[in-house]
N, C-alpha and C. Protein backbone atom coordinates (compact mmCIF):
# COMPACT_ATOMS: atom_id res chain seq x y z
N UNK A 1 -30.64 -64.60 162.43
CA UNK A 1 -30.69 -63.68 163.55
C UNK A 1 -30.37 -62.26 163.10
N UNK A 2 -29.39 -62.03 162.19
CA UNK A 2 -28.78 -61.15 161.73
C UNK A 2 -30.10 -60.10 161.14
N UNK A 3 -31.14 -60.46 159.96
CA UNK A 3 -31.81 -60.16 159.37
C UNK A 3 -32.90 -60.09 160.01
N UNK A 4 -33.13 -61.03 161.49
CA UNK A 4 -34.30 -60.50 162.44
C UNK A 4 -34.13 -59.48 163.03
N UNK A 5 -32.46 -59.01 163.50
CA UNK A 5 -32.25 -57.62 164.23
C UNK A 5 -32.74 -56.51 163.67
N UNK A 6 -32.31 -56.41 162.35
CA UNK A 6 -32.70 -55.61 161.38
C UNK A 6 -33.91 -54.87 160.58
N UNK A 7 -34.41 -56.03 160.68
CA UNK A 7 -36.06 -55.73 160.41
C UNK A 7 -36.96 -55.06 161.48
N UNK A 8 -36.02 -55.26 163.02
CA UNK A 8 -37.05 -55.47 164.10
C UNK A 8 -36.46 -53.45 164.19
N UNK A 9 -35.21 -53.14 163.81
CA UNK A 9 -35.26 -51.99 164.03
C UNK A 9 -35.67 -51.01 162.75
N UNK A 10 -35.74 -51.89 161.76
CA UNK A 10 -36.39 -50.89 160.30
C UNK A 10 -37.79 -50.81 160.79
N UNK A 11 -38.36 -51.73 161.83
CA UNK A 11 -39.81 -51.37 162.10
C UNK A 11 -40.20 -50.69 163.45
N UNK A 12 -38.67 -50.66 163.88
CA UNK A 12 -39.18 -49.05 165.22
C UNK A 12 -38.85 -48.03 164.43
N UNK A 13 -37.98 -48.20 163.39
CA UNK A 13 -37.98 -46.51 163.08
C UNK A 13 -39.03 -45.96 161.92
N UNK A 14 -39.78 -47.20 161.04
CA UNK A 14 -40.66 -46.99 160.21
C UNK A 14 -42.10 -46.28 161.77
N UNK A 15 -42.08 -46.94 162.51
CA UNK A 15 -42.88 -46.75 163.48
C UNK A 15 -42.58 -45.21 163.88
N UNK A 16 -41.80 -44.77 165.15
CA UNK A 16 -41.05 -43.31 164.67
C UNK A 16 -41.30 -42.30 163.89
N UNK A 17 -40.88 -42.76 162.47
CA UNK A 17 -41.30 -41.81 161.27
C UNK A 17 -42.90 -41.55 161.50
N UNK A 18 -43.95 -42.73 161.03
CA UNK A 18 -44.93 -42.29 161.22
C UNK A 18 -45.54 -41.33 162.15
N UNK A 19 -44.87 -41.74 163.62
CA UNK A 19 -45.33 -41.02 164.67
C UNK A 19 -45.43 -39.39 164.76
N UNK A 20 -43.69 -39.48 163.75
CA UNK A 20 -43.29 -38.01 163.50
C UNK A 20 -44.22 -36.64 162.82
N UNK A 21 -44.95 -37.82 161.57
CA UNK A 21 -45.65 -37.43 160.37
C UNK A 21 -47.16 -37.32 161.08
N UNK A 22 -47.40 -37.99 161.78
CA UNK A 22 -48.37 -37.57 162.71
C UNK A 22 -48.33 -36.32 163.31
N UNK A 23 -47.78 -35.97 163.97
CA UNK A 23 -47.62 -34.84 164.63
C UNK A 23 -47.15 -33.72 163.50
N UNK A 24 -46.32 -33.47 162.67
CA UNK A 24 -46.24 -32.83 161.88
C UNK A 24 -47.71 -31.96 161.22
N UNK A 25 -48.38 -33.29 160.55
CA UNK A 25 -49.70 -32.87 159.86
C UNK A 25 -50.44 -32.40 160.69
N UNK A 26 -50.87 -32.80 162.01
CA UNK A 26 -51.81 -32.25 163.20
C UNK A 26 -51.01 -30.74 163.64
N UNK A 27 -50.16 -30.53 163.32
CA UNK A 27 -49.56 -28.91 163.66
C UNK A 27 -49.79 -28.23 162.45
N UNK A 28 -49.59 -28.71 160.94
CA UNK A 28 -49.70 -28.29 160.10
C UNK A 28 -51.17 -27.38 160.17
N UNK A 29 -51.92 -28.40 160.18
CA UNK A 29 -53.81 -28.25 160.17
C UNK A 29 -54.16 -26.98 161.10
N UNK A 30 -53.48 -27.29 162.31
CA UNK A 30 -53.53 -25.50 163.27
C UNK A 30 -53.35 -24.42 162.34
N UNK A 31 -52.19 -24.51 161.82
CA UNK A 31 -51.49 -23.20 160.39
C UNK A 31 -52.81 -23.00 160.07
N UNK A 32 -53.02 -23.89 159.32
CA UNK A 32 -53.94 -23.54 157.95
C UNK A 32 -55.13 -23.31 158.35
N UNK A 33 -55.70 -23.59 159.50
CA UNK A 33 -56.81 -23.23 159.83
C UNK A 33 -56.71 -21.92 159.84
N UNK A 34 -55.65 -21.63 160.85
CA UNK A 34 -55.51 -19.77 161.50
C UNK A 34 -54.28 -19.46 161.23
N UNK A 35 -53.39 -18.88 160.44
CA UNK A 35 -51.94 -18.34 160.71
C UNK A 35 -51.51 -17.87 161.82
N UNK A 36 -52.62 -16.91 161.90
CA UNK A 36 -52.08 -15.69 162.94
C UNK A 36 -51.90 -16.11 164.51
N UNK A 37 -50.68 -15.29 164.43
CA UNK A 37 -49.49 -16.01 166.07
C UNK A 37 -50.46 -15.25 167.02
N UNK A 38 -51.02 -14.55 167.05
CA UNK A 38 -51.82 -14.50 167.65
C UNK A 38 -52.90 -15.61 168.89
N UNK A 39 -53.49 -16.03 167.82
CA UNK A 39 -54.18 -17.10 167.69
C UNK A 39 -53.43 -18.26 168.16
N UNK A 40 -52.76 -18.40 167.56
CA UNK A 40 -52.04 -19.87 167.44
C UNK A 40 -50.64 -19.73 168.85
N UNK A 41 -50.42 -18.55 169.10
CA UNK A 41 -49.47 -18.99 170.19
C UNK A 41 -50.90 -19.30 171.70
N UNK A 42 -51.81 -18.73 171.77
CA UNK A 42 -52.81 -19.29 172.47
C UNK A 42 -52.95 -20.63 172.61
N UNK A 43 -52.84 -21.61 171.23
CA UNK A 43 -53.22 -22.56 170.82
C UNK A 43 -52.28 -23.88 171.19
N UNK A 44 -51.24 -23.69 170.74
CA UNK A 44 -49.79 -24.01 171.11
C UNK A 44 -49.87 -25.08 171.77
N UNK A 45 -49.73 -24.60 172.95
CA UNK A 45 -49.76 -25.72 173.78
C UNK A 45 -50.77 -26.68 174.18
N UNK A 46 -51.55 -26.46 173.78
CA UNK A 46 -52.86 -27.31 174.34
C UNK A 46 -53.05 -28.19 172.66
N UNK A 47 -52.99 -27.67 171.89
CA UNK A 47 -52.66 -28.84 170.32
C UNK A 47 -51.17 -29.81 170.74
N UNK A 48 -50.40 -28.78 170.94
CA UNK A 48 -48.55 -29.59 170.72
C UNK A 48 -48.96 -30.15 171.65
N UNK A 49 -49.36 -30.09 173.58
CA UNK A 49 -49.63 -30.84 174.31
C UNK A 49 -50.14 -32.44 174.06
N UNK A 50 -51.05 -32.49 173.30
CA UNK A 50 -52.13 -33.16 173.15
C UNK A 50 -51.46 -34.16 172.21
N UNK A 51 -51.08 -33.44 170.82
CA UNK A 51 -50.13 -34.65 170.42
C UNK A 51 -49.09 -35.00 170.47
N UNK A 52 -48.48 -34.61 171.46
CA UNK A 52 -47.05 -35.13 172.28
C UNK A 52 -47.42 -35.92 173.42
N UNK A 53 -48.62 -35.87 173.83
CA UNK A 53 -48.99 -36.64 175.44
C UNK A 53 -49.76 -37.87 174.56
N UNK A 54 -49.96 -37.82 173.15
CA UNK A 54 -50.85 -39.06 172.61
C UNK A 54 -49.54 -40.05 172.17
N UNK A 55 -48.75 -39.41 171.64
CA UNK A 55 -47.78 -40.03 170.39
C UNK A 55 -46.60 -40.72 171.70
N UNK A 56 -46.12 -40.00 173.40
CA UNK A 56 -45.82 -40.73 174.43
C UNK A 56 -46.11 -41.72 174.60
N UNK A 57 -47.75 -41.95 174.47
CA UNK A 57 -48.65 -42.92 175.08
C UNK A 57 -48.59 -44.40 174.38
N UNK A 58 -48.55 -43.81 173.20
CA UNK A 58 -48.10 -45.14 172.29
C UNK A 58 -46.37 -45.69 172.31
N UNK A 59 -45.92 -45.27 173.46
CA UNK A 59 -44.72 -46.10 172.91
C UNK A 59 -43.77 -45.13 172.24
N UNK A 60 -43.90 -43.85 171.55
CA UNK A 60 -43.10 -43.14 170.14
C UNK A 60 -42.56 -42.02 171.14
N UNK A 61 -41.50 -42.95 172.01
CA UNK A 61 -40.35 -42.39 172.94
C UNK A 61 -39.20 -41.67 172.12
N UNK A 62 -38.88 -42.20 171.42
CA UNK A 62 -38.30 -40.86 170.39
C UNK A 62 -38.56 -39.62 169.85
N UNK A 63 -39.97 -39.66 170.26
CA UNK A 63 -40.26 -38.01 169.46
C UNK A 63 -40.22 -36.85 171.56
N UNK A 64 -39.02 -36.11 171.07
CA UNK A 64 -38.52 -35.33 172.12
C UNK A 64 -39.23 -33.87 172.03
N UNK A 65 -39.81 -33.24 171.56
CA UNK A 65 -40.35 -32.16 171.35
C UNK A 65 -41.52 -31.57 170.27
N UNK A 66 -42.07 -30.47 170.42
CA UNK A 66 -42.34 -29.88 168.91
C UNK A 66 -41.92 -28.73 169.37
N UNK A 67 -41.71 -28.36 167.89
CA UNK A 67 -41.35 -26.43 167.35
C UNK A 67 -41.90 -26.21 166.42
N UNK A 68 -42.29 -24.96 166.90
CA UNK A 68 -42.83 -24.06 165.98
C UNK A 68 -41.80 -23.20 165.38
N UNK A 69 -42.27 -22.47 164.04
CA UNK A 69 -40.60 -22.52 163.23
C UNK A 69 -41.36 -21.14 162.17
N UNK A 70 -42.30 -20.30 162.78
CA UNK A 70 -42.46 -19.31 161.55
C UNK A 70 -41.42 -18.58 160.81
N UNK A 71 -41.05 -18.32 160.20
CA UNK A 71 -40.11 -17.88 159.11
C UNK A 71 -38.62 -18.55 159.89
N UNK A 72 -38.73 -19.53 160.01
CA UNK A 72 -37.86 -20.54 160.46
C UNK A 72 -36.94 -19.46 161.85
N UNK A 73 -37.81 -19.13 162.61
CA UNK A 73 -37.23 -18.52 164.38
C UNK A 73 -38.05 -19.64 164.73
N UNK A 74 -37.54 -19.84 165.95
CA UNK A 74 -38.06 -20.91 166.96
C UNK A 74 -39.06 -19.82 167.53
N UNK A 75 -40.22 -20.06 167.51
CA UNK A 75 -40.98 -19.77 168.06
C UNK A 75 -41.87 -19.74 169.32
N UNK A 76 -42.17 -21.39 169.14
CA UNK A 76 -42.62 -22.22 170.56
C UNK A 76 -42.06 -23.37 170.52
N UNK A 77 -41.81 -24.34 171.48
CA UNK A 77 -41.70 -25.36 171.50
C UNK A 77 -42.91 -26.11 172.92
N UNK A 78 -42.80 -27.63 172.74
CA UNK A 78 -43.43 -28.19 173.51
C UNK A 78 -42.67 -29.72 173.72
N UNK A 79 -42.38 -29.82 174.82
CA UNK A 79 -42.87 -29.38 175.92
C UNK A 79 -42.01 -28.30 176.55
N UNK A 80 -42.17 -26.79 177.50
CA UNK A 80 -41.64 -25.80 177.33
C UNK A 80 -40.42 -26.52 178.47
N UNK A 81 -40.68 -27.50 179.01
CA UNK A 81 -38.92 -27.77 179.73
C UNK A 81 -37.86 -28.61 178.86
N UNK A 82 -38.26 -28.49 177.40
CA UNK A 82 -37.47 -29.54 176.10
C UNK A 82 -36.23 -28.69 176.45
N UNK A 83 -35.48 -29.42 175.58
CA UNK A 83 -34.05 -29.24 175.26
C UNK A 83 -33.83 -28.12 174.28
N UNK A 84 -35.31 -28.26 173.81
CA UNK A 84 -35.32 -27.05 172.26
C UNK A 84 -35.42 -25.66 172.95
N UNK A 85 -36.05 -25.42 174.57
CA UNK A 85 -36.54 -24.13 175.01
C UNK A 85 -35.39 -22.66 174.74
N UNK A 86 -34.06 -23.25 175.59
CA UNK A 86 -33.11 -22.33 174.99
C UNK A 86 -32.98 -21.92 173.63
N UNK A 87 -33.78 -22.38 172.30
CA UNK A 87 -33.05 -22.04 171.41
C UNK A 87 -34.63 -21.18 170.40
N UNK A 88 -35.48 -20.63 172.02
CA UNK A 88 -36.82 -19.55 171.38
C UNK A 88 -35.88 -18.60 171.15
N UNK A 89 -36.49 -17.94 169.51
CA UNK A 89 -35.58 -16.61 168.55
C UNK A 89 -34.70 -17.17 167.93
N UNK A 90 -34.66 -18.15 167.88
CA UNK A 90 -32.87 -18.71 167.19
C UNK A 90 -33.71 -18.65 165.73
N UNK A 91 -32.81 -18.04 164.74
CA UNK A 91 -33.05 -18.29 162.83
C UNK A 91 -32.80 -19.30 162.79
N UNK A 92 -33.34 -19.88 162.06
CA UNK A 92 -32.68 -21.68 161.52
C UNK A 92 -32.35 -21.34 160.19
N UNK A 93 -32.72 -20.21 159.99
CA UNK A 93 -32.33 -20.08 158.44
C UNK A 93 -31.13 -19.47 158.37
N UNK A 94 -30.12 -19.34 159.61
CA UNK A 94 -28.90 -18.39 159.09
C UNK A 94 -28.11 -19.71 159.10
N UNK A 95 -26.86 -18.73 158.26
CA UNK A 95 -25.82 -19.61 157.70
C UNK A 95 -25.77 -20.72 158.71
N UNK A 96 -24.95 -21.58 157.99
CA UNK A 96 -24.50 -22.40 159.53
C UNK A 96 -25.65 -23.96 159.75
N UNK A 97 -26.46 -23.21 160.44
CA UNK A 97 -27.87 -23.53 161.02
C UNK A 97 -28.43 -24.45 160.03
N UNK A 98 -28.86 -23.39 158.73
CA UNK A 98 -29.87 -24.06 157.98
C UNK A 98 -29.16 -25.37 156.66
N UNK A 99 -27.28 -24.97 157.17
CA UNK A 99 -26.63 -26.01 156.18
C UNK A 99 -26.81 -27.72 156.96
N UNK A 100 -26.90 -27.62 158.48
CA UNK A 100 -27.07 -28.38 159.39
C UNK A 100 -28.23 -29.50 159.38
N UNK A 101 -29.05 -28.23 159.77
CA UNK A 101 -30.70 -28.61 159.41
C UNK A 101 -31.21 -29.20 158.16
N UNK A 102 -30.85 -28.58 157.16
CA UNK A 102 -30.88 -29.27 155.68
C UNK A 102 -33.00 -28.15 155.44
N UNK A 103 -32.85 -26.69 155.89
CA UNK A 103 -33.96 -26.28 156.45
C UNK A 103 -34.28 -25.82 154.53
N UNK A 104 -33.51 -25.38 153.72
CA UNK A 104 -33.94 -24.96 152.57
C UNK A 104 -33.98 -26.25 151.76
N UNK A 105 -33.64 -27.03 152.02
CA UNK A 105 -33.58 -28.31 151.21
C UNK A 105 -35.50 -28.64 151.28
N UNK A 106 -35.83 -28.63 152.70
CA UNK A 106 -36.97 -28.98 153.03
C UNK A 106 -37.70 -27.76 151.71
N UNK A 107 -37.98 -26.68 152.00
CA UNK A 107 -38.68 -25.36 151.44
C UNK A 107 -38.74 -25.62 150.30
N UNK A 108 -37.22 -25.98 149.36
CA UNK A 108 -37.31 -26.19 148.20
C UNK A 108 -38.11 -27.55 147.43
N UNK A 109 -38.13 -28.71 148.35
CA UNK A 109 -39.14 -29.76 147.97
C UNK A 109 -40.86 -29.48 148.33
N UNK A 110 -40.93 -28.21 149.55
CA UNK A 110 -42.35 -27.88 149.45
C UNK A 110 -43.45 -29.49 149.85
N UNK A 111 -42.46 -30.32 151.19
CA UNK A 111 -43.14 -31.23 151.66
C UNK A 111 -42.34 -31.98 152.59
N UNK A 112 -42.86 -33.20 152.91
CA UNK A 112 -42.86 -33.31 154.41
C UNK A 112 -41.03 -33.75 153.99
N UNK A 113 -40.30 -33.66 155.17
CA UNK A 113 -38.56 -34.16 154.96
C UNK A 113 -38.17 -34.74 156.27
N UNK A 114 -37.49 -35.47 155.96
CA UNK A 114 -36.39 -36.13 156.99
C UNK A 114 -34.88 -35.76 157.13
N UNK A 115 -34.18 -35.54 158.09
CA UNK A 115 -32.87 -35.74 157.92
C UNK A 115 -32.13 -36.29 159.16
N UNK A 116 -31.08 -36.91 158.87
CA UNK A 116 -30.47 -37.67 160.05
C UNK A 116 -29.93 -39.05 159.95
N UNK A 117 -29.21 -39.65 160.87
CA UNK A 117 -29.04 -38.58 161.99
C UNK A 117 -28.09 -37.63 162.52
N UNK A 118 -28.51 -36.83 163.07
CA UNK A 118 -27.92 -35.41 163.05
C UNK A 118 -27.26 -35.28 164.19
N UNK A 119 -26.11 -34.81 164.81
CA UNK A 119 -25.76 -34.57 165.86
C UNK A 119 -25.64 -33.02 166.33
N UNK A 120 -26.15 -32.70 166.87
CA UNK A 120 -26.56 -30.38 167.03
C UNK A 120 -25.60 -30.57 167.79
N UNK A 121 -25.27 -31.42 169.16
CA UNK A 121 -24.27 -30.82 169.72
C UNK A 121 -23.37 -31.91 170.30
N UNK A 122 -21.83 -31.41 170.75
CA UNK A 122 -20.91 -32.76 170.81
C UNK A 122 -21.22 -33.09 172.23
N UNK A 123 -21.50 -34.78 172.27
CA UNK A 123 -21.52 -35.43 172.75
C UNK A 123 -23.14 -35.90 173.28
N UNK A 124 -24.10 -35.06 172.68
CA UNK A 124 -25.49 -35.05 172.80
C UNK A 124 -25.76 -36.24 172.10
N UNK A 125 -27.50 -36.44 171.91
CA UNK A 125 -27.97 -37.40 171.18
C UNK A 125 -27.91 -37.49 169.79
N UNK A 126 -28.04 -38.63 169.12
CA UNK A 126 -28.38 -38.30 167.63
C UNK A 126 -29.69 -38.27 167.08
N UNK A 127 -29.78 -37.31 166.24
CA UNK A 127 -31.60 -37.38 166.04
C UNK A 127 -31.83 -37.31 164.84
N UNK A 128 -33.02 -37.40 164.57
CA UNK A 128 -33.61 -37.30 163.31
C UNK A 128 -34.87 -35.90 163.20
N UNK A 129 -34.83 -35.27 162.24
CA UNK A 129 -35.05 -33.67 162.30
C UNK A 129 -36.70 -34.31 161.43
N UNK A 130 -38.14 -33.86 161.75
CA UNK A 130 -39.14 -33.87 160.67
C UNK A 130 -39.26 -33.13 160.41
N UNK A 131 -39.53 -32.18 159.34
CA UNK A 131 -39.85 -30.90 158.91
C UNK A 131 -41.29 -30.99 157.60
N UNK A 132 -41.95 -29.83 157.92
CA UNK A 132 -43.07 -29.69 156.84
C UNK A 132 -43.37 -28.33 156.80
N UNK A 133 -42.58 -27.97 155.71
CA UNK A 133 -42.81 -26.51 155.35
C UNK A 133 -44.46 -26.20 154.85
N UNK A 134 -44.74 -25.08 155.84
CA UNK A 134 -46.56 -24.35 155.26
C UNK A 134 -46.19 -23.64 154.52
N UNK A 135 -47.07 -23.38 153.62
CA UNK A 135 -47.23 -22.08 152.67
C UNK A 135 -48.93 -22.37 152.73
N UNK A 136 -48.73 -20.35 152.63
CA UNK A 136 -50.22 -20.04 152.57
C UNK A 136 -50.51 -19.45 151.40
N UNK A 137 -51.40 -19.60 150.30
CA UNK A 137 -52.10 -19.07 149.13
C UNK A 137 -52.77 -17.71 149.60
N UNK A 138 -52.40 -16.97 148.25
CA UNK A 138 -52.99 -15.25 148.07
C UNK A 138 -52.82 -14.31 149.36
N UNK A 139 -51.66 -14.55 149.26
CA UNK A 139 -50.96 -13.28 150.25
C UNK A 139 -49.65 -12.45 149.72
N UNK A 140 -49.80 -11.40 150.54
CA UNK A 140 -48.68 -10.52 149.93
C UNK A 140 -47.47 -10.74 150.40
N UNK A 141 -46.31 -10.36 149.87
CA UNK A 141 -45.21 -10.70 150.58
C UNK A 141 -45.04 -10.03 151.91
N UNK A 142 -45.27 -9.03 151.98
CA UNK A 142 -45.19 -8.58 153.85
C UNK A 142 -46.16 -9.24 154.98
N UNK A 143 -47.13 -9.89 154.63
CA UNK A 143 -47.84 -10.64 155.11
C UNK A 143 -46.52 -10.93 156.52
N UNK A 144 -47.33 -10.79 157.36
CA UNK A 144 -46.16 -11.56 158.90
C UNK A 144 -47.22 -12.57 159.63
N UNK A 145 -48.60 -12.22 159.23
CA UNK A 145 -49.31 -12.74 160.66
C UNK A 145 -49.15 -12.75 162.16
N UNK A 146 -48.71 -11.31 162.09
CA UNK A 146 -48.93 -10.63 163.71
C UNK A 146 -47.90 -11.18 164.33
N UNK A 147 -46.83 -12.02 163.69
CA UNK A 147 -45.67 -12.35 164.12
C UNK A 147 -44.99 -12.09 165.11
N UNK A 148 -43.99 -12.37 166.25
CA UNK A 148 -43.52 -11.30 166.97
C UNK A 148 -42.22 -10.66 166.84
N UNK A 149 -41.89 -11.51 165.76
CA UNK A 149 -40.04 -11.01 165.35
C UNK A 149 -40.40 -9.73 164.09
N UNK A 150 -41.91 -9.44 163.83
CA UNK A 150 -42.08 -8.75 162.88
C UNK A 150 -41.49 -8.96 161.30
N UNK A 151 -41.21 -10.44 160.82
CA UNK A 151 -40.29 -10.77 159.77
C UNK A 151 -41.48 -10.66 158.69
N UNK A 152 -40.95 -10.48 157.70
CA UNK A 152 -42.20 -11.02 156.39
C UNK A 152 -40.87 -12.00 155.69
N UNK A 153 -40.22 -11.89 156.04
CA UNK A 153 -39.47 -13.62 155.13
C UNK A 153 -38.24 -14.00 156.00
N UNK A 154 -38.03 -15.23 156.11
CA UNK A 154 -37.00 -15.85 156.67
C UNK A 154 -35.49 -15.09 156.16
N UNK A 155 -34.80 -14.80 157.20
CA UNK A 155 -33.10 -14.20 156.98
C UNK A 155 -32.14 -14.42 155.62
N UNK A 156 -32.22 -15.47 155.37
CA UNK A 156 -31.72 -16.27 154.49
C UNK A 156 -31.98 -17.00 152.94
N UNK A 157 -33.13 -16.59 152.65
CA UNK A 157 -33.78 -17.08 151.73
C UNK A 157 -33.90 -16.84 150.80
N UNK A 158 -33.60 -17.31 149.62
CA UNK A 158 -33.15 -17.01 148.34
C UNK A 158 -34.98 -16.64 147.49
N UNK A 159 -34.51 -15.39 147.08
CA UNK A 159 -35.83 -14.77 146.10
C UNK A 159 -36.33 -16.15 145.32
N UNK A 160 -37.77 -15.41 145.48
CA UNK A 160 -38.72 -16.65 144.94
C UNK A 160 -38.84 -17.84 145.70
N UNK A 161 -38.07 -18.44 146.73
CA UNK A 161 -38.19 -19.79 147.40
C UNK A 161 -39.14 -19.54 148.28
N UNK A 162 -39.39 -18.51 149.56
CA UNK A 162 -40.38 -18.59 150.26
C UNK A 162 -41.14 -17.40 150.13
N UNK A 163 -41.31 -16.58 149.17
CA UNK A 163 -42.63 -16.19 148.87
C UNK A 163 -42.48 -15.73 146.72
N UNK A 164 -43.65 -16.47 146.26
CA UNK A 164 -43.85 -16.76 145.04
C UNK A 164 -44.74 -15.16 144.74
N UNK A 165 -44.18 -15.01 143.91
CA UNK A 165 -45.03 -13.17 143.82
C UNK A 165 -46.23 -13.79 142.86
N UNK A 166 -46.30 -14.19 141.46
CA UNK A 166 -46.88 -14.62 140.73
C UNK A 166 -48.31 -15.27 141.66
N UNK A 167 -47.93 -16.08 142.32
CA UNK A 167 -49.17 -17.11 142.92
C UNK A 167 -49.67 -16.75 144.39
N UNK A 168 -49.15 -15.40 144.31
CA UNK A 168 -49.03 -14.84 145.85
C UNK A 168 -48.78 -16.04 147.09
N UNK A 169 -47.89 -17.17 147.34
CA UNK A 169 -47.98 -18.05 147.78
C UNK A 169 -46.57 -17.52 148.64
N UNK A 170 -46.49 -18.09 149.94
CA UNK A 170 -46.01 -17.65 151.34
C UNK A 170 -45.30 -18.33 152.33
């Protein structure tokens, strides 16, 4: 019985993860199509909608939101009555925050990450954080993409980690 409990929850959360990594890559693919916030805050909701009302549908009741995270500010989230809404403009990259988040850990592996579970606040839920840092090829470092915090690099970020001068990479 012991080893049936076990398995039965290594396979909701293997389930979960995937769900997560789903949605991750389908936000990713928006980036890379178009950077520009422009564009993409248009976009936002009707992509994040779509795979948050799919990934519901199946059952993957654990996944509570998406955010958008350009130079790691909260940008957008979905759905806009989440728990995440209060925290549009917040740096994830300042002190504190990004030791929490585990947000340079992600940058520095340059792929998809997990961490958790995490508790943000006392007596809240515990969660598990997905993260998939973009980088965009042959751009300059001031590059913002029409941003609205006007940043060309995250607060916090140690030279060379999020923008590569050599490979112009972003």
């Amino acid at each position: 019985m012991w080893l049936h409990a076990h398995r039965a929850t290594a396979d909701a959360l293997k389930l979960q993860l995937t769900a997560v990594t789903g949605a991750l890559y389908t936000m990713a693919t928006c980036v890379r199509i178009d950077p520009d916030w422009n564009n993409l805050r248009e976009e936002f909701s009707t992509v994040a909608g779509y795979v948050y009302k799919e990934l519901r549908s199946r059952r993957s009741q654990g996944l509570n939101g998406i955010v958008y995270l350009p130079f790691g500010i909260v940008s957008a989230v979905y759905p806009p009555d989440s728990s995440a809404e209060p925290s549009l403009g917040y740096d994830l990259f300042q002190p504190g925050a990004s030791e929490v988040l585990k947000i340079l850990d992600a940058v520095k592996k340059r792929s998809l990450t997990f961490s958790g579970p995490l508790l943000l606040t006392p007596g809240g839920p515990s969660i598990i954080v997905g993260r998939y840092p973009m980088f965009i090829q042959n751009v300059t470092e001031d590059e913002g993409w029409n941003h609205p915090y006007n940043m060309t690099a995250p607060s916090s970020c140690p030279p060379g980690l999020c923008y590569n001068a050599t490979t112009g990479e972003k």
